[in-house]
C-alpha atoms as a PDB file:
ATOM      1  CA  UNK A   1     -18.190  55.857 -68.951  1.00  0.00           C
ATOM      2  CA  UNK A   2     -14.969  57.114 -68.844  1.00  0.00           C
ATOM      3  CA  UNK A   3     -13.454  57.234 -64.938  1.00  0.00           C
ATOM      4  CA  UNK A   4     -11.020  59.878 -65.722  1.00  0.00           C
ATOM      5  CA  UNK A   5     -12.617  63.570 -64.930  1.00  0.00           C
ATOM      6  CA  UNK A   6     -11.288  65.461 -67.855  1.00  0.00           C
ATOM      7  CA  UNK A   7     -10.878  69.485 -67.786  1.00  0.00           C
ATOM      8  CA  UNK A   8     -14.020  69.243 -70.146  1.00  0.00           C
ATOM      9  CA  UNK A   9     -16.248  67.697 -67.297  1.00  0.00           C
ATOM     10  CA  UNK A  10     -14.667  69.775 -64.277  1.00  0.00           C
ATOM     11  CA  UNK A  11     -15.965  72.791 -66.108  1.00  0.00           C
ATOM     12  CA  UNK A  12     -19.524  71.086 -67.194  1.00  0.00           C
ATOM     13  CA  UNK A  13     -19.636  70.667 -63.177  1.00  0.00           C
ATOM     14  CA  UNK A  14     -18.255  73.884 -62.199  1.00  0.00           C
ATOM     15  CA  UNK A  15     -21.097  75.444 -63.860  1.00  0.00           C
ATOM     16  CA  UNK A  16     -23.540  72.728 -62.794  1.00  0.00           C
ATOM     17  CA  UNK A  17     -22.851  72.564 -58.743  1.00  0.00           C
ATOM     18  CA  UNK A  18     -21.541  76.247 -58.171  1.00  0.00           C
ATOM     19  CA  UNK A  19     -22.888  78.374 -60.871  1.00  0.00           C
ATOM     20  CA  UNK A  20     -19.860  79.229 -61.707  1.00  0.00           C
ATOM     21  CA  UNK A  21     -18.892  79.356 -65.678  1.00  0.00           C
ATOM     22  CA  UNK A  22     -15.818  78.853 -67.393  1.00  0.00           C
ATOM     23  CA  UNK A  23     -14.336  77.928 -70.794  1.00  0.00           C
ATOM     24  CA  UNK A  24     -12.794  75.108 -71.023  1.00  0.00           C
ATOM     25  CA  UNK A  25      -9.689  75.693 -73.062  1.00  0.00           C
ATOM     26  CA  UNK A  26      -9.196  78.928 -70.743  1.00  0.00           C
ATOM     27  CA  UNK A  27      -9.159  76.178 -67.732  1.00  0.00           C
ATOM     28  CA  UNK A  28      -6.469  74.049 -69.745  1.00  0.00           C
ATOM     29  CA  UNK A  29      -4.082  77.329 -70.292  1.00  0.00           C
ATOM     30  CA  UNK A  30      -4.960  77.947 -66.056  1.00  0.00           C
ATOM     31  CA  UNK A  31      -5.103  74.595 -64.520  1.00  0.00           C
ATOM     32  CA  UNK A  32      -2.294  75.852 -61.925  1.00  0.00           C
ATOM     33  CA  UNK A  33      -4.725  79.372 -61.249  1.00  0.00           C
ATOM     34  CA  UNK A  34      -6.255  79.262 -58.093  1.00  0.00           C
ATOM     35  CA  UNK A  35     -10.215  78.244 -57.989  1.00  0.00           C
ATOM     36  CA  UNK A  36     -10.840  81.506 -56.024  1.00  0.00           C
ATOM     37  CA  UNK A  37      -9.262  82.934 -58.831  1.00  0.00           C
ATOM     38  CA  UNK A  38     -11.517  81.276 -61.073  1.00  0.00           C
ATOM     39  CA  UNK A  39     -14.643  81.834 -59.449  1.00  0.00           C
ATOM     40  CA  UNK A  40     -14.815  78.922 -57.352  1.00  0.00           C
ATOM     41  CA  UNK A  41     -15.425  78.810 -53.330  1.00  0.00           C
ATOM     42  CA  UNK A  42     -15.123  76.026 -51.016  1.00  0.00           C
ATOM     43  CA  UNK A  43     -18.677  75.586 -50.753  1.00  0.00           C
ATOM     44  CA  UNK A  44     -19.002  75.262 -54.615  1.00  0.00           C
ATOM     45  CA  UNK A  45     -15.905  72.748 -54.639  1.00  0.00           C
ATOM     46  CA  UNK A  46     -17.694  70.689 -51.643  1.00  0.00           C
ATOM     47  CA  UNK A  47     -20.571  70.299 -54.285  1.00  0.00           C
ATOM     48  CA  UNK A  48     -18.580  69.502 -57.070  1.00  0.00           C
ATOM     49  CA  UNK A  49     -17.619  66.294 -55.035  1.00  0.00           C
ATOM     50  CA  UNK A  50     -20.760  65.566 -54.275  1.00  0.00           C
ATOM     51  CA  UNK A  51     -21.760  65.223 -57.758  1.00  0.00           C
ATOM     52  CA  UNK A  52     -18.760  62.969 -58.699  1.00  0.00           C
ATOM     53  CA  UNK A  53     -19.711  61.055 -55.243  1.00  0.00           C
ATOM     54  CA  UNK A  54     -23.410  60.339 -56.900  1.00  0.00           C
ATOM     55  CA  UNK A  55     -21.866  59.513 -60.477  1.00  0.00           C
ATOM     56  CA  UNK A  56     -19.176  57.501 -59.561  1.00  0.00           C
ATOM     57  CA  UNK A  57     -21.187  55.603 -56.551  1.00  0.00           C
ATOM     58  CA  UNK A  58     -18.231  55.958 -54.005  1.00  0.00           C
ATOM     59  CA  UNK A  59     -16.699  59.069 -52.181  1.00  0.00           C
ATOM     60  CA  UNK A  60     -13.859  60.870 -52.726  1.00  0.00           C
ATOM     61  CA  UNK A  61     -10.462  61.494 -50.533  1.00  0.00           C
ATOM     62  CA  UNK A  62     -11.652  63.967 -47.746  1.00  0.00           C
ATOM     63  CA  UNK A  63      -8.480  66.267 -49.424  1.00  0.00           C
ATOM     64  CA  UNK A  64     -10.718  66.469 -52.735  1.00  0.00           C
ATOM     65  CA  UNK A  65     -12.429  69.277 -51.554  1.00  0.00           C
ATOM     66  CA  UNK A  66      -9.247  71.100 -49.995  1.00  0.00           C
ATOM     67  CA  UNK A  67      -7.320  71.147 -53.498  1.00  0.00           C
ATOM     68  CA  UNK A  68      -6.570  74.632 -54.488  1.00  0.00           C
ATOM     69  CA  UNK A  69      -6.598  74.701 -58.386  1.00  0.00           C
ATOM     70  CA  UNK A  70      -8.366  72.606 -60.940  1.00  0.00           C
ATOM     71  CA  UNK A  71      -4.558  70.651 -61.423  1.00  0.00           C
ATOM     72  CA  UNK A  72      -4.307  69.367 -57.862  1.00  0.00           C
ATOM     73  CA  UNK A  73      -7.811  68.470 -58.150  1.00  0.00           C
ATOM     74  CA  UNK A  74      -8.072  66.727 -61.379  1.00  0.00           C
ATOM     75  CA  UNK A  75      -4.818  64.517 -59.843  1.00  0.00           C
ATOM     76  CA  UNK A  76      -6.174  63.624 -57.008  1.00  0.00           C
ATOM     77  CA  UNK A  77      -9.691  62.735 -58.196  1.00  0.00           C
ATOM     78  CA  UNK A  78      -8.374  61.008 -60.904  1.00  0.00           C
ATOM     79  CA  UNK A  79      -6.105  58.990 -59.058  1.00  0.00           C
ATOM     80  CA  UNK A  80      -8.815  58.057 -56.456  1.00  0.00           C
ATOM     81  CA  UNK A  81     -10.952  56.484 -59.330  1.00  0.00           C
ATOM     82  CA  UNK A  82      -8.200  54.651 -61.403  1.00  0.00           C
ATOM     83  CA  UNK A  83      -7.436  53.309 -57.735  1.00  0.00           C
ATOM     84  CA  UNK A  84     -10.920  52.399 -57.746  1.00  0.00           C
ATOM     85  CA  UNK A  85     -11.344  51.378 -61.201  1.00  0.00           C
END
């Protein structure tokens, strides 16, 4: 498996954790949009962790579920598991 969370999988989880359904080469053109603009609450970002948490065996920075559009958090997820890689 691939440890880098690409725009295709934050969308795949997006839709799985928080019901919430968007295309991803609309995210790629918005990564800098804010996820309440998008959809997204806090709630549905806390379970989009969680999911990563349970497929990658290991949590997350705390700030993972405080990022504010899909850029931040692909950066700092992705740094956490090529730190952990």
């Amino acid at each position: 498996m691939n440890s880098e969370l690409t725009v295709q999988e934050l969308t795949a989880l997006m839709k799985k954790a928080a019901g919430v359904t968007v295309d991803a080469k609309d995210m790629e053109r918005r990564l800098d949009t804010g996820f309440s603009e998008i959809g997204l609450d806090s709630l549905g970002l806390l379970g989009i962790v969680g999911e990563l948490e349970n497929s990658h065996g290991r949590a997350l920075p705390t700030d993972a579920e405080r990022c504010k559009t899909p850029r931040e958090f692909l950066n700092l997820v992705n740094s956490s598991l090529m730190a952990g890689a």
